[in-house]
Protein backbone atom coordinates (compact mmCIF):
# COMPACT_ATOMS: atom_id res chain seq x y z
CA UNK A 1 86.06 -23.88 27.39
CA UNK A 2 86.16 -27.15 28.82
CA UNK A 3 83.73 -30.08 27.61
CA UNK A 4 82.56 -30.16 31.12
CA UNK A 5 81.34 -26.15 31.77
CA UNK A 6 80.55 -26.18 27.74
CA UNK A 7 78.09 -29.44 28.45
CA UNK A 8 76.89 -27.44 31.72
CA UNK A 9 76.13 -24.16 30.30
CA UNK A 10 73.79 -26.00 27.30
CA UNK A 11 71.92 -27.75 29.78
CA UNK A 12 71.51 -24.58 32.01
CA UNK A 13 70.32 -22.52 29.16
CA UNK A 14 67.98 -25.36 27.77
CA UNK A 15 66.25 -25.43 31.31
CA UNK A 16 65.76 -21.51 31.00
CA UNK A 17 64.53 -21.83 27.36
CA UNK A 18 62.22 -24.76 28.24
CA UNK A 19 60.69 -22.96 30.79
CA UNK A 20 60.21 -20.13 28.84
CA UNK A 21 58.72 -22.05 26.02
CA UNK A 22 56.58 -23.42 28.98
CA UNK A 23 55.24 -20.85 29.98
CA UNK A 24 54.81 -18.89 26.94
CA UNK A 25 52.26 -21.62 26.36
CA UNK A 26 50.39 -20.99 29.66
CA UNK A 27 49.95 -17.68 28.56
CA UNK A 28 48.28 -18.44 25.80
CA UNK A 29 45.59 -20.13 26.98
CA UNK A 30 45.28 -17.87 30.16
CA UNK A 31 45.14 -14.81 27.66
CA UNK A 32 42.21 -16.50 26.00
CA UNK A 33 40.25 -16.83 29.06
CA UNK A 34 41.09 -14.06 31.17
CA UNK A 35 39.00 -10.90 32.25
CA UNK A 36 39.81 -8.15 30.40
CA UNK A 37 41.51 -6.01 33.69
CA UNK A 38 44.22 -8.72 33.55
CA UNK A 39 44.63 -9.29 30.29
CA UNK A 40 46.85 -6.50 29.25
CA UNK A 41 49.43 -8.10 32.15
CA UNK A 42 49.21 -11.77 30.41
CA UNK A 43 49.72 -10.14 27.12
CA UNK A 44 52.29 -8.26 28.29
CA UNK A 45 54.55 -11.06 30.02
CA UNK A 46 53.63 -13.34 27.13
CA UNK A 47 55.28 -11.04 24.76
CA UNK A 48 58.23 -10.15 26.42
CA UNK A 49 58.87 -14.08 26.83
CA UNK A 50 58.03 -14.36 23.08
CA UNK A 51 60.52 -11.97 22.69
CA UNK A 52 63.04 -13.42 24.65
CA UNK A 53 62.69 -16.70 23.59
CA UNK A 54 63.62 -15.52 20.06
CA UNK A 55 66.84 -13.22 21.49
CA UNK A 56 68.10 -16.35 23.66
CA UNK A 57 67.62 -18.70 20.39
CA UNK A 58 69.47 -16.39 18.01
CA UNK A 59 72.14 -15.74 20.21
CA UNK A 60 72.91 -19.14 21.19
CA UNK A 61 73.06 -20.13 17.70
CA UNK A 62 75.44 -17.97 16.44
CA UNK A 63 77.52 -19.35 19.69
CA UNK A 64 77.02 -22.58 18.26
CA UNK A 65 74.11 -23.94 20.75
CA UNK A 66 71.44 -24.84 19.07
CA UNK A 67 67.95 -25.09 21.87
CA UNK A 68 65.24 -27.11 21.59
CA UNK A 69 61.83 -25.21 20.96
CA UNK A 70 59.87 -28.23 22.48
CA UNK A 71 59.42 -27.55 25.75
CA UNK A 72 58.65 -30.16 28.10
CA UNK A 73 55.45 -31.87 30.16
CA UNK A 74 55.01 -28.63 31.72
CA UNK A 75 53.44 -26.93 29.23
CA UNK A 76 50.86 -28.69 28.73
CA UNK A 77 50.36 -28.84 32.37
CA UNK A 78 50.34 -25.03 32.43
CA UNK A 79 47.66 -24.97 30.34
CA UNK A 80 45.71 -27.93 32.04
CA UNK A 81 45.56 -26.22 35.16
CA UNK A 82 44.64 -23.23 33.58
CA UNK A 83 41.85 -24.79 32.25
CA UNK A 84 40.53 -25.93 35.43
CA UNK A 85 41.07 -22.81 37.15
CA UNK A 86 38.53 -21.39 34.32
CA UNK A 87 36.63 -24.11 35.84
CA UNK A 88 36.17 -22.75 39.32
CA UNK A 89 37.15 -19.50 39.09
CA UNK A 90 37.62 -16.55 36.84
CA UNK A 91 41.31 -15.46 35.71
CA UNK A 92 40.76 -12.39 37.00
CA UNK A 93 43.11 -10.67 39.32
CA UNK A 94 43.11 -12.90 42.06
CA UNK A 95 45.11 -15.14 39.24
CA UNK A 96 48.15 -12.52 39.13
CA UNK A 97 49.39 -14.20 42.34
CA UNK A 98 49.65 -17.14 41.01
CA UNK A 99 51.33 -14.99 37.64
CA UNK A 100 53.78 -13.32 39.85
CA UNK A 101 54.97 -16.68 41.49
CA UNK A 102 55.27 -18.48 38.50
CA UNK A 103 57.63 -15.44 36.99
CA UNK A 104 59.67 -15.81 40.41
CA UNK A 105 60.41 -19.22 39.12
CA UNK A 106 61.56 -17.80 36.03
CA UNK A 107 63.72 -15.21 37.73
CA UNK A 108 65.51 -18.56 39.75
CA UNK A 109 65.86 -19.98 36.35
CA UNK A 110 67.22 -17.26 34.70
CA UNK A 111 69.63 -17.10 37.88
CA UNK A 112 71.26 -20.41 37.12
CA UNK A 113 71.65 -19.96 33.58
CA UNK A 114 73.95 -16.38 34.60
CA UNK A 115 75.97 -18.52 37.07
CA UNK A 116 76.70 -20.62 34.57
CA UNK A 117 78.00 -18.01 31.92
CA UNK A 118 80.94 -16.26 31.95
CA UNK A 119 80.52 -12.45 32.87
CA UNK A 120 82.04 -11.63 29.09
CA UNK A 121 79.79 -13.84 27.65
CA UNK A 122 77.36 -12.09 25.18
CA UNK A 123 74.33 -14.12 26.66
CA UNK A 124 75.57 -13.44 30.27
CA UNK A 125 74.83 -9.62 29.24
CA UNK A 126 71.41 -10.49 27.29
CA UNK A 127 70.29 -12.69 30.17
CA UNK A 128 70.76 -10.43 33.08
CA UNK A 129 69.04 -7.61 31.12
CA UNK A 130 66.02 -9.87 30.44
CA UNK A 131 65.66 -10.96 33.97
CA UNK A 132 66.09 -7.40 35.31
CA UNK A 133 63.38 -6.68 32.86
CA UNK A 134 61.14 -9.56 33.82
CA UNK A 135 62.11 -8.11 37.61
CA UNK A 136 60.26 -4.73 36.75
CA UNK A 137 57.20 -6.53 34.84
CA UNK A 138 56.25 -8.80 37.81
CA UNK A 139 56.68 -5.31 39.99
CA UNK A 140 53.80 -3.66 37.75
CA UNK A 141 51.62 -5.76 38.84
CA UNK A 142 48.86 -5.32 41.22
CA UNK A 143 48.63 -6.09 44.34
CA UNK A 144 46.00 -8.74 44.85
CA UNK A 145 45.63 -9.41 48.64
């Protein structure tokens, strides 16, 4: 594998992992302030990315990427504005809207981090099978309009 596509396929499955880190933390302060009706569909989606995040880590290490568990900006701004949501509004579920869209930007994420893997690759496999996964969670939930 060239320096070039190795250099590319690290950065595309840092930007996945970030953003799952990211959001993970959103999560967590959603869960804590969330009506109880849509709290079982935080807690769900939280785990799964908990989950996930641990797969894509182990995996990638024993490929010889090692990921950053920081995260970026973004999670703190996750849980900012869910903060002042709380503020206005209730997280009730009128909130998974704004749950489903922000798990439509995972699905994009987890598309660029398949493109840039090699259809034999073990995390090409693992990837696509979490994002068809994360395809049927954001399909469970309720409609809210």
């Amino acid at each position: 594998m060239s320096t070039t596509t190795n250099h590319t396929r690290h950065n595309c499955l840092q930007s996945l992992f970030d953003t799952l880190i990211d959001i993970s933390q959103g999560y967590e302060a959603m869960i804590e302030r969330a009506e109880p009706s849509v709290r079982a569909y935080l807690t769900d989606f939280s785990q799964q990315h908990d989950r996930d995040i641990r797969e894509i880590e182990r995996i990638a290490s024993e490929e010889g990427f090692e990921l950053d568990r920081s995260g970026t900006v973004m999670g703190d701004v996750h849980k900012t504005a869910v903060k002042l949501r709380d503020l206005f509004s209730d997280i009730d579920k009128g909130a998974l809207q704004a749950v489903a869209d922000g798990e439509e930007n995972v699905v994009k994420r987890y598309d660029d981090a398949i493109n840039s893997l090699s259809p034999e690759d073990t995390l090409h496999t693992i990837l696509t099978e979490q994002q068809n996964a994360l395809r049927s969670r954001i399909a469970t939930l309720p409609e809210t309009a």
